[in-house]
N, C-alpha and C. Protein backbone atom coordinates (compact mmCIF):
# COMPACT_ATOMS: atom_id res chain seq x y z
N UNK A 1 -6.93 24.37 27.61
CA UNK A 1 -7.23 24.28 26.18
C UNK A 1 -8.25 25.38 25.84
N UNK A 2 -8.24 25.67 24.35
CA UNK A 2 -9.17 26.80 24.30
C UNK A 2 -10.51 26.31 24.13
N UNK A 3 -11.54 27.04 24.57
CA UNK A 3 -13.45 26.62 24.26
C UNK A 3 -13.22 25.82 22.71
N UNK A 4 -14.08 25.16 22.70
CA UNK A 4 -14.51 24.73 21.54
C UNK A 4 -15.15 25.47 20.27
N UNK A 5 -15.93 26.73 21.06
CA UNK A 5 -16.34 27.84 20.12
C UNK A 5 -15.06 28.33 19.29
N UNK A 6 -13.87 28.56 19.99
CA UNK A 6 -12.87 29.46 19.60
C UNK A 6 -11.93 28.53 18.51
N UNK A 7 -11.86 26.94 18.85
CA UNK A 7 -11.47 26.18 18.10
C UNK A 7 -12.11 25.90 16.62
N UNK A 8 -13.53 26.00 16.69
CA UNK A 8 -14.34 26.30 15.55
C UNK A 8 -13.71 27.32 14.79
N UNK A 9 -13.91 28.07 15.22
CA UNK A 9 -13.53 29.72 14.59
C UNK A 9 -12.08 29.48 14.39
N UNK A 10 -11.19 29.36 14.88
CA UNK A 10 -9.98 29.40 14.16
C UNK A 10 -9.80 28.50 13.14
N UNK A 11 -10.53 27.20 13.09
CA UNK A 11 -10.39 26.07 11.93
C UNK A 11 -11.04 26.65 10.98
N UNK A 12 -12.02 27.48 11.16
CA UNK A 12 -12.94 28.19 10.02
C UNK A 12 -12.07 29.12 9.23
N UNK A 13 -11.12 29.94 10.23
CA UNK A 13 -10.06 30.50 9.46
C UNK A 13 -9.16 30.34 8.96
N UNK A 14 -8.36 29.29 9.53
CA UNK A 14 -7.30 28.34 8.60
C UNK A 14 -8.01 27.76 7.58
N UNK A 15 -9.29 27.23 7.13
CA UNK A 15 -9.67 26.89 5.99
C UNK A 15 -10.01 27.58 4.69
N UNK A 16 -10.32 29.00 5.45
CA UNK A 16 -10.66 30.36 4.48
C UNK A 16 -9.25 30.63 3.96
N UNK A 17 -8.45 30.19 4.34
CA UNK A 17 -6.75 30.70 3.64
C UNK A 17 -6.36 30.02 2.65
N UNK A 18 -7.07 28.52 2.29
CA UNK A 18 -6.53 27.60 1.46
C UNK A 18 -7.36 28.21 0.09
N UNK A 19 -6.84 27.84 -1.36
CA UNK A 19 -7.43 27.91 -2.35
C UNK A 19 -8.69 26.92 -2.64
N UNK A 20 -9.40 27.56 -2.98
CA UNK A 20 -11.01 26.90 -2.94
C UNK A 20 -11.07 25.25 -3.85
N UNK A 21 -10.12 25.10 -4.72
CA UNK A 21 -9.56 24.11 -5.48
C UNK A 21 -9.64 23.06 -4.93
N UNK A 22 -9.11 23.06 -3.65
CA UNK A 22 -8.59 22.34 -2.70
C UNK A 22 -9.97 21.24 -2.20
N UNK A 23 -10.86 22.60 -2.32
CA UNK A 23 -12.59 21.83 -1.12
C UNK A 23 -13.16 20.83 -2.87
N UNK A 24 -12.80 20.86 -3.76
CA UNK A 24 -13.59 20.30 -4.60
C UNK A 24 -13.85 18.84 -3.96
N UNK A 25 -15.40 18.52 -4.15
CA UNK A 25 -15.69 17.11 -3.94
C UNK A 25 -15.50 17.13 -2.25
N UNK A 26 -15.76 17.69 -1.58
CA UNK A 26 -15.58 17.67 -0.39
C UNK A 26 -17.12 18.12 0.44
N UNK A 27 -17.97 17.62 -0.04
CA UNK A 27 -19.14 18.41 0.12
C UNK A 27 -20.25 17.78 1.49
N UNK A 28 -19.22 17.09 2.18
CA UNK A 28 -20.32 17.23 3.78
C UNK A 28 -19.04 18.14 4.48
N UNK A 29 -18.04 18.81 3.56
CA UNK A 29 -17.48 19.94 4.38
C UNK A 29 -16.15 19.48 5.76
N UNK A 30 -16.03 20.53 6.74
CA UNK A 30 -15.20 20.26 7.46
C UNK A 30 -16.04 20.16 8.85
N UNK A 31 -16.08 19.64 9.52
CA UNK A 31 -16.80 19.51 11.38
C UNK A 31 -16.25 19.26 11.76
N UNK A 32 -16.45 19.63 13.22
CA UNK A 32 -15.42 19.63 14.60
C UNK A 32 -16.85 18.95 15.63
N UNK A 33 -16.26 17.51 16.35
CA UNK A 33 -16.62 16.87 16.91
C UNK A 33 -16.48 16.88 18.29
N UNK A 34 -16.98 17.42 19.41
CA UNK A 34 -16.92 17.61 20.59
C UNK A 34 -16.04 16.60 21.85
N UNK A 35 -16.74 15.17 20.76
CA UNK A 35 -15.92 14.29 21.81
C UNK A 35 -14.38 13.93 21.65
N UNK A 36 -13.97 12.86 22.06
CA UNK A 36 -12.73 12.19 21.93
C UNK A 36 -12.47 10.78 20.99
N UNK A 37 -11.55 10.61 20.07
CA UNK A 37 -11.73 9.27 19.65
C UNK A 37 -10.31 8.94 19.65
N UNK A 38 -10.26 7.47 20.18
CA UNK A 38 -9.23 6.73 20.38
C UNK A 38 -8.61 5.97 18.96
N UNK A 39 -7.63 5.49 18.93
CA UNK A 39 -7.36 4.69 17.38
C UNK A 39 -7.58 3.37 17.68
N UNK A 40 -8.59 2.71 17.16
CA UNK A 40 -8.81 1.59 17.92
C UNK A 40 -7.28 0.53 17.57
N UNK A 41 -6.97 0.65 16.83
CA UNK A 41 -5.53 0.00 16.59
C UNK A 41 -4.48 0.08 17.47
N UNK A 42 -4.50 1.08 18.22
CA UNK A 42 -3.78 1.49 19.77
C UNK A 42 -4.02 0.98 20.73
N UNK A 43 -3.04 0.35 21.16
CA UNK A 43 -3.66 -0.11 22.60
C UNK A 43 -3.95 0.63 23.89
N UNK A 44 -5.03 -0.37 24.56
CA UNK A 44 -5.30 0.51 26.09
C UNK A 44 -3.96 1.33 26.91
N UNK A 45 -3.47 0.60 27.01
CA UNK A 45 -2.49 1.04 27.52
C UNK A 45 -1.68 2.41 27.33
N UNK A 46 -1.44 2.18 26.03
CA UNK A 46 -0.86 3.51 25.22
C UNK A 46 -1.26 3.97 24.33
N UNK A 47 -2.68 4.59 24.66
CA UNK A 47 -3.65 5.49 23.55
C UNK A 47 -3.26 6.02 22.61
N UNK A 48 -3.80 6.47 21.38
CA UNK A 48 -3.36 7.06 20.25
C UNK A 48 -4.33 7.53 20.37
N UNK A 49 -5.01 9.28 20.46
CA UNK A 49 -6.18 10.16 20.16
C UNK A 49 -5.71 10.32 18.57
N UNK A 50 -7.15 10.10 17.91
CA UNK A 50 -7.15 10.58 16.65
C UNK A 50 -7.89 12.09 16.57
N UNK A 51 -7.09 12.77 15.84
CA UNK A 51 -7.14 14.38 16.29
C UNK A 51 -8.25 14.71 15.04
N UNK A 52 -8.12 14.24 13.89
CA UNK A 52 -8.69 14.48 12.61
C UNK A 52 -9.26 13.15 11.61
N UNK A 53 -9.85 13.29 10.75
CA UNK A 53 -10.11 12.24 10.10
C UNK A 53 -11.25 12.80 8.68
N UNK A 54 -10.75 11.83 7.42
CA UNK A 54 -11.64 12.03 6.28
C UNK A 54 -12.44 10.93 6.23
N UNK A 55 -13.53 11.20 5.72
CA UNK A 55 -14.74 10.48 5.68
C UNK A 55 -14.61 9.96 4.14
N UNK A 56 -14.77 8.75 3.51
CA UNK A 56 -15.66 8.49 2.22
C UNK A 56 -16.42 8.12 2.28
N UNK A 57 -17.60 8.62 1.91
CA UNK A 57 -18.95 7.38 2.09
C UNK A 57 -19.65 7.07 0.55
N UNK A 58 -19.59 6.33 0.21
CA UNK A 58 -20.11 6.11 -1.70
C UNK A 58 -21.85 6.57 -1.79
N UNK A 59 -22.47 6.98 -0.52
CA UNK A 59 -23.36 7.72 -0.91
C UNK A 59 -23.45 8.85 -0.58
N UNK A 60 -23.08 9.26 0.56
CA UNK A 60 -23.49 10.65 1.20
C UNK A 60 -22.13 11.40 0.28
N UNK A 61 -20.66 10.92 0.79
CA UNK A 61 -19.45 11.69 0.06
C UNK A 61 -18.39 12.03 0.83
N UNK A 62 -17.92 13.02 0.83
CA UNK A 62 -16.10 13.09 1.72
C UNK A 62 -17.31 14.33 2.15
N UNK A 63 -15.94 14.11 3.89
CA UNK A 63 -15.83 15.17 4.66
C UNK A 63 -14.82 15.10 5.69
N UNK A 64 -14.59 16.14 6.28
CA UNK A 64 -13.46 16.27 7.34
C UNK A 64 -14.27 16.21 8.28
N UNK A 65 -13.27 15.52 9.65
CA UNK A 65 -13.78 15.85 10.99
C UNK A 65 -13.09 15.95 11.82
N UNK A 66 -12.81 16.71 13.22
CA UNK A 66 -11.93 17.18 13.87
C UNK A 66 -12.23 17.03 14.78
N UNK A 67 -11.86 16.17 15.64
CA UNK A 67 -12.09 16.03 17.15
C UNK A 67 -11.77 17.13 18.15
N UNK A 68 -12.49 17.86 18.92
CA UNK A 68 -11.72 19.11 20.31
C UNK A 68 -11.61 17.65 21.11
N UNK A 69 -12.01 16.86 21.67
CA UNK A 69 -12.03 16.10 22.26
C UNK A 69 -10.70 15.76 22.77
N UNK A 70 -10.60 14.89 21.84
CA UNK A 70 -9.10 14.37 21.13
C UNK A 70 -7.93 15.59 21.50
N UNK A 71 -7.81 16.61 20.92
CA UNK A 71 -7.00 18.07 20.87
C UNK A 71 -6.76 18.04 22.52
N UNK A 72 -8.15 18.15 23.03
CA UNK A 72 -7.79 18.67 24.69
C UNK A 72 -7.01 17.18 25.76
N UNK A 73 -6.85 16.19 24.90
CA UNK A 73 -6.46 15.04 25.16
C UNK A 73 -5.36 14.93 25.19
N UNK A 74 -4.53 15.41 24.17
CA UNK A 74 -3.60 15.22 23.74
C UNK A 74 -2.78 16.75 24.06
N UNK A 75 -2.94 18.21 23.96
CA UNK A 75 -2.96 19.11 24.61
C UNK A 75 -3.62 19.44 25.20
N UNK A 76 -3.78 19.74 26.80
CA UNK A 76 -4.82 19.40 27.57
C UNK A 76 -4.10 21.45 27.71
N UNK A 77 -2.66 21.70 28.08
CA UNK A 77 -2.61 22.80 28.29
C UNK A 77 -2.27 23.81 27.67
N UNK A 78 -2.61 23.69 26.22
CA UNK A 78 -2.86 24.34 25.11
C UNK A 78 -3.41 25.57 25.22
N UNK A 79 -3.40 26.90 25.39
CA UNK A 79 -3.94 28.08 25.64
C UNK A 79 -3.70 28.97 24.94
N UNK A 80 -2.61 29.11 24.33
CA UNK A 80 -2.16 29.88 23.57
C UNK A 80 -2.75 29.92 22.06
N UNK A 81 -3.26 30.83 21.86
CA UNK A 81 -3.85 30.76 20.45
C UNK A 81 -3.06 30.48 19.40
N UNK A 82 -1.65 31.23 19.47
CA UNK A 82 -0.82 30.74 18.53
C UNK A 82 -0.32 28.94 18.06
N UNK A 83 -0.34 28.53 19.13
CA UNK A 83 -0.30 27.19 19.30
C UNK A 83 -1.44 26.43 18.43
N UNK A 84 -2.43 26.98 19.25
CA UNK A 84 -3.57 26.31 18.89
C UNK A 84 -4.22 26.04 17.04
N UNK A 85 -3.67 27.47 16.66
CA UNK A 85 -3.90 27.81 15.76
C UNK A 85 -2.73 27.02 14.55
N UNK A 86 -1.59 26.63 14.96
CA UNK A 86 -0.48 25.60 14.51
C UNK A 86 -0.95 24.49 14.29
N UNK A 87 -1.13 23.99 15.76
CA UNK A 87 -1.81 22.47 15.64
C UNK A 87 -3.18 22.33 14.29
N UNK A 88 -4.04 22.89 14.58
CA UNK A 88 -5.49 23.24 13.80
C UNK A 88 -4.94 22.65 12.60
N UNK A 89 -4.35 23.74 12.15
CA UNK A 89 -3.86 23.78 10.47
C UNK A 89 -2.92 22.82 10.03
N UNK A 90 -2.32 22.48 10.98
CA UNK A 90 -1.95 20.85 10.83
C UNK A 90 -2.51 20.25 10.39
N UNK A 91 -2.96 19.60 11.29
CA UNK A 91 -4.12 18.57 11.33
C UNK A 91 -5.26 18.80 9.74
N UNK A 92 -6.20 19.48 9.79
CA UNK A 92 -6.89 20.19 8.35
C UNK A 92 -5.79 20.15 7.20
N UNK A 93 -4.86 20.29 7.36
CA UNK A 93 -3.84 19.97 5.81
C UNK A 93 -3.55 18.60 5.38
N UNK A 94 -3.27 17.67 6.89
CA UNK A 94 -3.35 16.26 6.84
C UNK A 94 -4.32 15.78 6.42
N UNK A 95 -5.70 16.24 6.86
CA UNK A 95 -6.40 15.52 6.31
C UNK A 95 -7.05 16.23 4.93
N UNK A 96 -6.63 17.27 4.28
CA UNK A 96 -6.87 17.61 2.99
C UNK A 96 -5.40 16.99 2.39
N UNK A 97 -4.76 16.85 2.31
CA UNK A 97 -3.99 15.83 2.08
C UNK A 97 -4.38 14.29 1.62
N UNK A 98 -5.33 14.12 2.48
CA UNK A 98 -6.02 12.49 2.23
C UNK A 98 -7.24 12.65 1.09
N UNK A 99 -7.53 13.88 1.39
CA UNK A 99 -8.86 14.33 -0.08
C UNK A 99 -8.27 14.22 -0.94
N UNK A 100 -7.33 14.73 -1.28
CA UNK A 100 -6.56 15.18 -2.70
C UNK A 100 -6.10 14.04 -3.29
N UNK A 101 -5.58 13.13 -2.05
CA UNK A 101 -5.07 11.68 -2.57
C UNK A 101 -5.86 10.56 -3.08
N UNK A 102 -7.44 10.86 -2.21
CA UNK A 102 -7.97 10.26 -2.65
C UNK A 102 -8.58 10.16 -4.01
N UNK A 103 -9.12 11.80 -3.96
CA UNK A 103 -9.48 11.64 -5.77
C UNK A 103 -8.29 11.95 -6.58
N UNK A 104 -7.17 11.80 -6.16
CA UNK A 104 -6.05 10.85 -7.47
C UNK A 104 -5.76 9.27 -7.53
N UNK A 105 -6.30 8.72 -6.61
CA UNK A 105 -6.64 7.44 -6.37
C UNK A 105 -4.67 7.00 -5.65
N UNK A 106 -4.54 7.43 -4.87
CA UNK A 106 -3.10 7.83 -4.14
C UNK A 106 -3.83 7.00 -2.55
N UNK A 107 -2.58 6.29 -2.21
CA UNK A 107 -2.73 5.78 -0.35
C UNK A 107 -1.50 6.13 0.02
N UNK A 108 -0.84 6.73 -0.44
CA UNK A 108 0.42 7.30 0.25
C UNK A 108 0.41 7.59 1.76
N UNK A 109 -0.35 8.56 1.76
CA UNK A 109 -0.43 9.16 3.33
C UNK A 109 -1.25 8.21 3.85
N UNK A 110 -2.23 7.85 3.66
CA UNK A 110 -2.62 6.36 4.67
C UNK A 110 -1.63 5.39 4.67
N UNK A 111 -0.78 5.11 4.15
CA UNK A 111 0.08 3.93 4.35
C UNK A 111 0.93 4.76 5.45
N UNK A 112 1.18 5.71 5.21
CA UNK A 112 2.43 6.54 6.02
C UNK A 112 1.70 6.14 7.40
N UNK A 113 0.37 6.77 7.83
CA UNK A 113 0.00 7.20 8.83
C UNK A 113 -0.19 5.43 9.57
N UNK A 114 -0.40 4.25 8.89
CA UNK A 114 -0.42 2.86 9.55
C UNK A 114 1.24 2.73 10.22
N UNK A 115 1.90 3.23 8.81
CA UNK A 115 3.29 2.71 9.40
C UNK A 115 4.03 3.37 10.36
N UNK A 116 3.35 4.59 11.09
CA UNK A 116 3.51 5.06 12.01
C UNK A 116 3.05 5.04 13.51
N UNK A 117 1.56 4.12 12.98
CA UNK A 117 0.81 3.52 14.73
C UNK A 117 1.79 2.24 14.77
N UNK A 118 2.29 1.42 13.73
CA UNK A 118 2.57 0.24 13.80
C UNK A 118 4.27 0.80 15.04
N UNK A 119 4.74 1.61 14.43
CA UNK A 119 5.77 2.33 15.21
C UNK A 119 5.50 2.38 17.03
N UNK A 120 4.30 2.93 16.86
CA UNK A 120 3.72 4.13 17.85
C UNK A 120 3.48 2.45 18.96
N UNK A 121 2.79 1.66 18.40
CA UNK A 121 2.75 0.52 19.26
C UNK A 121 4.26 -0.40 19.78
N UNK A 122 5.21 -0.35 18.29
CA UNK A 122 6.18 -1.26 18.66
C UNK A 122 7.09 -0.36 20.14
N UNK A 123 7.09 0.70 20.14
CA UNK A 123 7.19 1.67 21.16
C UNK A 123 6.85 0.94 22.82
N UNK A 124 5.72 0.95 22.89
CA UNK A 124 5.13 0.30 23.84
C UNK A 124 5.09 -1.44 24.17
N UNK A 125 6.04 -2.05 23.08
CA UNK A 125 6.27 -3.51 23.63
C UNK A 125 7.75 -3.38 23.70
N UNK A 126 8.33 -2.40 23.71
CA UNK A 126 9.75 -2.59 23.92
C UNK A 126 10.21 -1.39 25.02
N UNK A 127 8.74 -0.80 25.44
CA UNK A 127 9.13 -0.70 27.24
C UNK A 127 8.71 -1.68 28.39
């Protein structure tokens, strides 16, 4: 997987590409979180790494956060920048995706993303 420095820096650059429109109301910004986080809705057994995630907080405010943790978890042999740089901007669109929805007052993509662990688990009781 690539350093974490380099993962910074490329998320910094996939975000410099989007129209600034986009960051409104987004003001604890985007961070990248060193560790790993599990979905606690996943079971032991058959982990779900959560790669990304938006924050609301009714005082502090929205922000993005991006697990390397998670990333090197889930691509552990990820090296290729091009790759890397795919996944990234993924992930950062998904969860600007959830900004946008949120201040239209939209759960679309959160409903999507439940009805897809609910998947991701029924998976694992029918091996």
């Amino acid at each position: 997987m690539i350093d974490i420095d380099r993962f910074s820096a490329i998320l910094d650059e996939q975000a410099a590409l989007l129209p600034a429109e986009i960051y409104r109301s987004l003001n604890l910004g985007i961070g990248v979180v060193e560790r790993h986080k599990r979905d606690r809705r996943s079971t032991p057994a058959r982990p779900m790494y959560v790669l990304g995630e938006y924050h609301v907080h009714p005082v502090m405010g929205r922000g993005i956060l991006l697990y390397y943790g998670s990333f090197c978890r889930v691509y552990p042999y990820m090296n290729d920048e091009g790759e890397a740089r795919r996944e990234i901007d993924r992930v950062l669109k998904h969860e600007l995706t959830h900004h946008l929805e949120n201040q239209a007052g939209s759960r679309e993509l959160e409903i999507a993303d439940a009805q897809y662990l609910m998947r991701w688990n029924d998976q694992e009781d029918q091996a």
